[in-house]
Protein backbone atom coordinates (compact mmCIF):
# COMPACT_ATOMS: atom_id res chain seq x y z
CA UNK A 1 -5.60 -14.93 9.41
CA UNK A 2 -2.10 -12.75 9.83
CA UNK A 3 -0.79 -15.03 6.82
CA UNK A 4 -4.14 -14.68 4.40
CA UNK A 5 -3.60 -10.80 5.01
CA UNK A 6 -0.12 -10.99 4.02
CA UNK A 7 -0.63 -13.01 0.95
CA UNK A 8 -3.82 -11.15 -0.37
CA UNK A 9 -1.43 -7.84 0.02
CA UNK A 10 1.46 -8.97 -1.95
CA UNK A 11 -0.57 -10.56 -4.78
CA UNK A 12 -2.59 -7.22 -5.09
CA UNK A 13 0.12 -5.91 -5.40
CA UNK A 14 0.89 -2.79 -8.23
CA UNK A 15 4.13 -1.65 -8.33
CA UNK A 16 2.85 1.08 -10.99
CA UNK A 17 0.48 2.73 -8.47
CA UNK A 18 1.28 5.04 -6.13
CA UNK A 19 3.41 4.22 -2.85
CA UNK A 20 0.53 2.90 -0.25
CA UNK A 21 3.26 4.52 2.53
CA UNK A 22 5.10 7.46 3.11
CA UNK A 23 7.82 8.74 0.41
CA UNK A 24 11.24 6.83 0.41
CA UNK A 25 12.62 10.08 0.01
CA UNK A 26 11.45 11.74 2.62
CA UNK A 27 9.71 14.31 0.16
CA UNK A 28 5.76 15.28 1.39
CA UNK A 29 3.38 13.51 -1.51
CA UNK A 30 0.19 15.01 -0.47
CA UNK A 31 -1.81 11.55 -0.06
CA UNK A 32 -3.69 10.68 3.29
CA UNK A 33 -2.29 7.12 3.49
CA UNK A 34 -4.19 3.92 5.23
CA UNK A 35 -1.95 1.37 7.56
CA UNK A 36 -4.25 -1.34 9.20
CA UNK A 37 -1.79 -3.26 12.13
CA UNK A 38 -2.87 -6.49 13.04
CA UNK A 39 -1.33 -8.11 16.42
CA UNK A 40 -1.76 -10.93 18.26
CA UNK A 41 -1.47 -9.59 22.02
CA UNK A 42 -0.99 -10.73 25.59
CA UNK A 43 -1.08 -8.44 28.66
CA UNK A 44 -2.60 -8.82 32.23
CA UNK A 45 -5.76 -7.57 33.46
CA UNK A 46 -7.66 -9.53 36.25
CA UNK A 47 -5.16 -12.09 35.14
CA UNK A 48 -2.94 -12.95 32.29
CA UNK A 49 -4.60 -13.06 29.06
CA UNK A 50 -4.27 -13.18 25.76
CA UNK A 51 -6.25 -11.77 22.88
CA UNK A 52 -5.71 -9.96 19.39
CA UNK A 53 -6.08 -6.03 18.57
CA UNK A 54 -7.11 -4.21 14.97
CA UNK A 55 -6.22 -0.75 14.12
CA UNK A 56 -6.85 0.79 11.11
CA UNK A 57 -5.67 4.90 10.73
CA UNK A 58 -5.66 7.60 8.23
CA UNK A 59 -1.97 9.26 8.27
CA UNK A 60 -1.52 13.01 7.65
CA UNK A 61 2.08 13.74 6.38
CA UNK A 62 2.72 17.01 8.39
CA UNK A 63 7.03 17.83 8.61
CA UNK A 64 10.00 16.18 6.51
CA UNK A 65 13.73 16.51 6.88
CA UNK A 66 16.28 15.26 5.29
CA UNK A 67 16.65 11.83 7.73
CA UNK A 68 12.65 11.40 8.54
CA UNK A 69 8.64 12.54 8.04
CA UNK A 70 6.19 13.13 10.71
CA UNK A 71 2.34 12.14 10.78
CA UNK A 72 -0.30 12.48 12.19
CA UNK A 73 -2.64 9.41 12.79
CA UNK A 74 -6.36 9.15 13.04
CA UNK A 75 -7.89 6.39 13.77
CA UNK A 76 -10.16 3.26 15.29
CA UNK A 77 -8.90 0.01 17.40
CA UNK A 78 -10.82 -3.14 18.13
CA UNK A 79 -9.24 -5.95 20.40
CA UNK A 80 -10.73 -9.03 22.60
CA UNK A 81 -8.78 -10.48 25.48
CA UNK A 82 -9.71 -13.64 26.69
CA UNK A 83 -8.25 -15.00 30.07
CA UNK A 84 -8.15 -18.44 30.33
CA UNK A 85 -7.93 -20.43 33.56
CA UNK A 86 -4.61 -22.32 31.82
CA UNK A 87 -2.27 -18.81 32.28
CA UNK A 88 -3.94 -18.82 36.11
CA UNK A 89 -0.74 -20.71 38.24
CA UNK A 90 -0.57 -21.72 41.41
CA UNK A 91 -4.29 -22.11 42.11
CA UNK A 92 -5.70 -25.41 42.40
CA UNK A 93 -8.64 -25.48 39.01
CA UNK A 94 -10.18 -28.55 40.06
CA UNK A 95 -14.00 -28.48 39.52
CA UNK A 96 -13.84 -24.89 38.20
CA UNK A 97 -14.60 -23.77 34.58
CA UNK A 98 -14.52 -20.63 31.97
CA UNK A 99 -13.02 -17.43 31.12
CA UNK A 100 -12.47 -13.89 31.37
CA UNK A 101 -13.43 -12.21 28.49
CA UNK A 102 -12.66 -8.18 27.25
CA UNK A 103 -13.81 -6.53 24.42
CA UNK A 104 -12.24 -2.57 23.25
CA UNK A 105 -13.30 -0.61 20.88
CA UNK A 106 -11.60 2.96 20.51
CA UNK A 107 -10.51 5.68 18.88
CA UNK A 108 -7.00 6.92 18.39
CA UNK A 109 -5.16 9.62 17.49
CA UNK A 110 -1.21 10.77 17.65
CA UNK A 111 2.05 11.22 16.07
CA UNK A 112 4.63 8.73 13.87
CA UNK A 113 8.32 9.47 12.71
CA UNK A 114 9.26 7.29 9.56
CA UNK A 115 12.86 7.58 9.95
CA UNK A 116 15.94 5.93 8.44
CA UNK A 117 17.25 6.32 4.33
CA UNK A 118 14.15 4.93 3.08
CA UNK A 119 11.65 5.74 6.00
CA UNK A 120 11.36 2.29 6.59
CA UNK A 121 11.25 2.71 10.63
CA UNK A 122 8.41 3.91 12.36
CA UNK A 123 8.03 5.19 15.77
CA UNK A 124 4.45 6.12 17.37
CA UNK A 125 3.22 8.12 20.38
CA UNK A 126 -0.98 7.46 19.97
CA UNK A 127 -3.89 7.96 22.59
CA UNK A 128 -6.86 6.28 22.24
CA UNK A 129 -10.39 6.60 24.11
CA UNK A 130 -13.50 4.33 23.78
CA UNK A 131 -15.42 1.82 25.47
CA UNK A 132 -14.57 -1.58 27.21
CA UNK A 133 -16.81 -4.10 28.05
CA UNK A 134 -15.75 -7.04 30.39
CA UNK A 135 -17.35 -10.72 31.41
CA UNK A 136 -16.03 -12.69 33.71
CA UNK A 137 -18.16 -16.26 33.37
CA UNK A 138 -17.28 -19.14 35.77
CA UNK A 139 -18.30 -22.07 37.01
CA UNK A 140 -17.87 -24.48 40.27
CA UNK A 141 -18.38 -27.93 40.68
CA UNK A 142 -17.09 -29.96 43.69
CA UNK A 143 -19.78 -33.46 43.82
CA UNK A 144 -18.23 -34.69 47.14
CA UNK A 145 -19.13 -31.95 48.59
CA UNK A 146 -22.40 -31.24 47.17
CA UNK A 147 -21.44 -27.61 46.02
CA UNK A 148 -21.96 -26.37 42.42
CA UNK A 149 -22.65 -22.69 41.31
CA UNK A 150 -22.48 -20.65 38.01
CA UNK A 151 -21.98 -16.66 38.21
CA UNK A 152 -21.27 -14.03 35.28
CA UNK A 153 -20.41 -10.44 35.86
CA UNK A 154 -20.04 -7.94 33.48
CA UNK A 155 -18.91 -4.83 33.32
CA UNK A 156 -19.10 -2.10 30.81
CA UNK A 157 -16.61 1.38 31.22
CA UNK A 158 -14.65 3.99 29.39
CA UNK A 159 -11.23 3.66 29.06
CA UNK A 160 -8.24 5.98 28.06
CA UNK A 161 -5.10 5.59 27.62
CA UNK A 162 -1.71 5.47 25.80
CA UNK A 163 0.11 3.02 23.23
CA UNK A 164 3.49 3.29 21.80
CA UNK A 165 4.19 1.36 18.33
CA UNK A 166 7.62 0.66 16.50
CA UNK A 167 7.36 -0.80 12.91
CA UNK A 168 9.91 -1.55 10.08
CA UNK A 169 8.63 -2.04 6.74
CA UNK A 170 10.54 -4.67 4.72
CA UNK A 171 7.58 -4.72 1.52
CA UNK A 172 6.12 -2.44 -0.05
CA UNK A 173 2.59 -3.03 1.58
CA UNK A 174 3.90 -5.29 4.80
CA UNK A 175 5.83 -4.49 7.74
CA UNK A 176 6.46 -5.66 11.06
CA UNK A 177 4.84 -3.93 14.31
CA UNK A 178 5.42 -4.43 17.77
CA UNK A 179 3.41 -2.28 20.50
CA UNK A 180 2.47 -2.03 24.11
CA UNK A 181 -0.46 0.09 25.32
CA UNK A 182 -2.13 0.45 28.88
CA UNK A 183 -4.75 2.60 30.09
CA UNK A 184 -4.69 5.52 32.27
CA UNK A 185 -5.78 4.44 36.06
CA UNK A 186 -9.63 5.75 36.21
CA UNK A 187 -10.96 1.72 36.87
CA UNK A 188 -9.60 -1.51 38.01
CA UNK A 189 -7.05 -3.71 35.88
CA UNK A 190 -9.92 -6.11 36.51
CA UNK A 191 -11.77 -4.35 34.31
CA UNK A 192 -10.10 -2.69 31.72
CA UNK A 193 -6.44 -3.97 32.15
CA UNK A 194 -2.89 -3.20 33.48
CA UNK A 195 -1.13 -3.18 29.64
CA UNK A 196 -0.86 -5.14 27.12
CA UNK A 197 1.89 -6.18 24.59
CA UNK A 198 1.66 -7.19 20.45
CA UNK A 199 3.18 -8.86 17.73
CA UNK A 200 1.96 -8.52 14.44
CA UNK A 201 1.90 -7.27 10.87
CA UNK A 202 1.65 -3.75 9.09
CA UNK A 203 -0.50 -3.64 5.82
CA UNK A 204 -0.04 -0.47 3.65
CA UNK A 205 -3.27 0.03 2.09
CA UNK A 206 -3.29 3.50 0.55
């Protein structure tokens, strides 16, 4: 999927239009630009998962020196976690089947620097706040000793928290992100997580 996004963005690319990022020269252009990061993602939660996260935000150029521009970003996340038994060690998995599975869907808001000659380095402080939904679905079968069982529980809960981003921008509508975000402590990492971590790509839409 990462490497249809990054395709489509290149071919569509016109170098005649405006800059779909922040001035190269640091100077304020007046445009509310559009960044949507994709990243594949693994963090721990009720265990070790791993999963994928969307955000697309607006960016507000705000302050510009001679070395960097700030913005501010406004925006919306979606990411699913799944935890599969195969990242569970130590425990014997005989008989047992299924998954943990999270869903998040927020919105976020904070502050990047572009920094460097050509503002090609990016470095963001965001908060986000939205709604998580979690299912944990799992089965049991053990035939010798005549013991089977299914159970699901899910749970659905707010969640806020924080997420730090670095990105360097080596095309003129792709860069490279990495991230890690947790929430703040109001439920159990069973629930909503202890943090996460992502790899992915930056596309410069606007």
């Amino acid at each position: 999927m990462i490497a249809v996004l990054t395709l489509v963005a290149v071919l569509a690319d016109d170098p005649a239009a405006p800059a779909p990022h922040v001035a190269e020269d640091g100077r304020k252009s007046g445009r509310v630009h559009l960044q949507l990061d994709a990243d594949a993602t693994w963090g721990i939660g009720g265990q070790m998962f791993l999963g994928m996260q969307l955000r697309l935000a607006a960016m507000l150029e705000h302050w510009t020196t001679h070395r960097a521009l700030g913005t501010w970003d406004f925006g919306t996340s979606l990411a699913y976690q799944n935890e599969p038994k195969f990242l569970v060690f130590g425990v014997d998995q005989t008989g047992v089947r299924g998954a943990g599975h999270r869903t998040q869907w927020v919105a976020t808001a904070g502050h990047t620097v572009h920094m460097g000659k050509r503002r090609r380095i990016a470095l963001g402080l965001h908060v986000f706040g939205g709604w998580n939904a979690w299912r944990s679905d799992y089965s049991v079968s053990y035939p010798q000793e005549d013991v089977q069982g299914h159970a699901v529980v899910v749970r659905h809960r707010a969640i806020v928290g924080g997420e730090l981003r670095f990105a360097v921008r080596f095309h003129r509508r792709v860069g490279f992100n990495v991230m890690f975000s947790a929430p703040f402590p109001t439920e159990s990492s069973y629930v909503i997580t202890y943090g996460q971590i992502g790899l992915g790509l930056s596309f410069f839409l606007r």
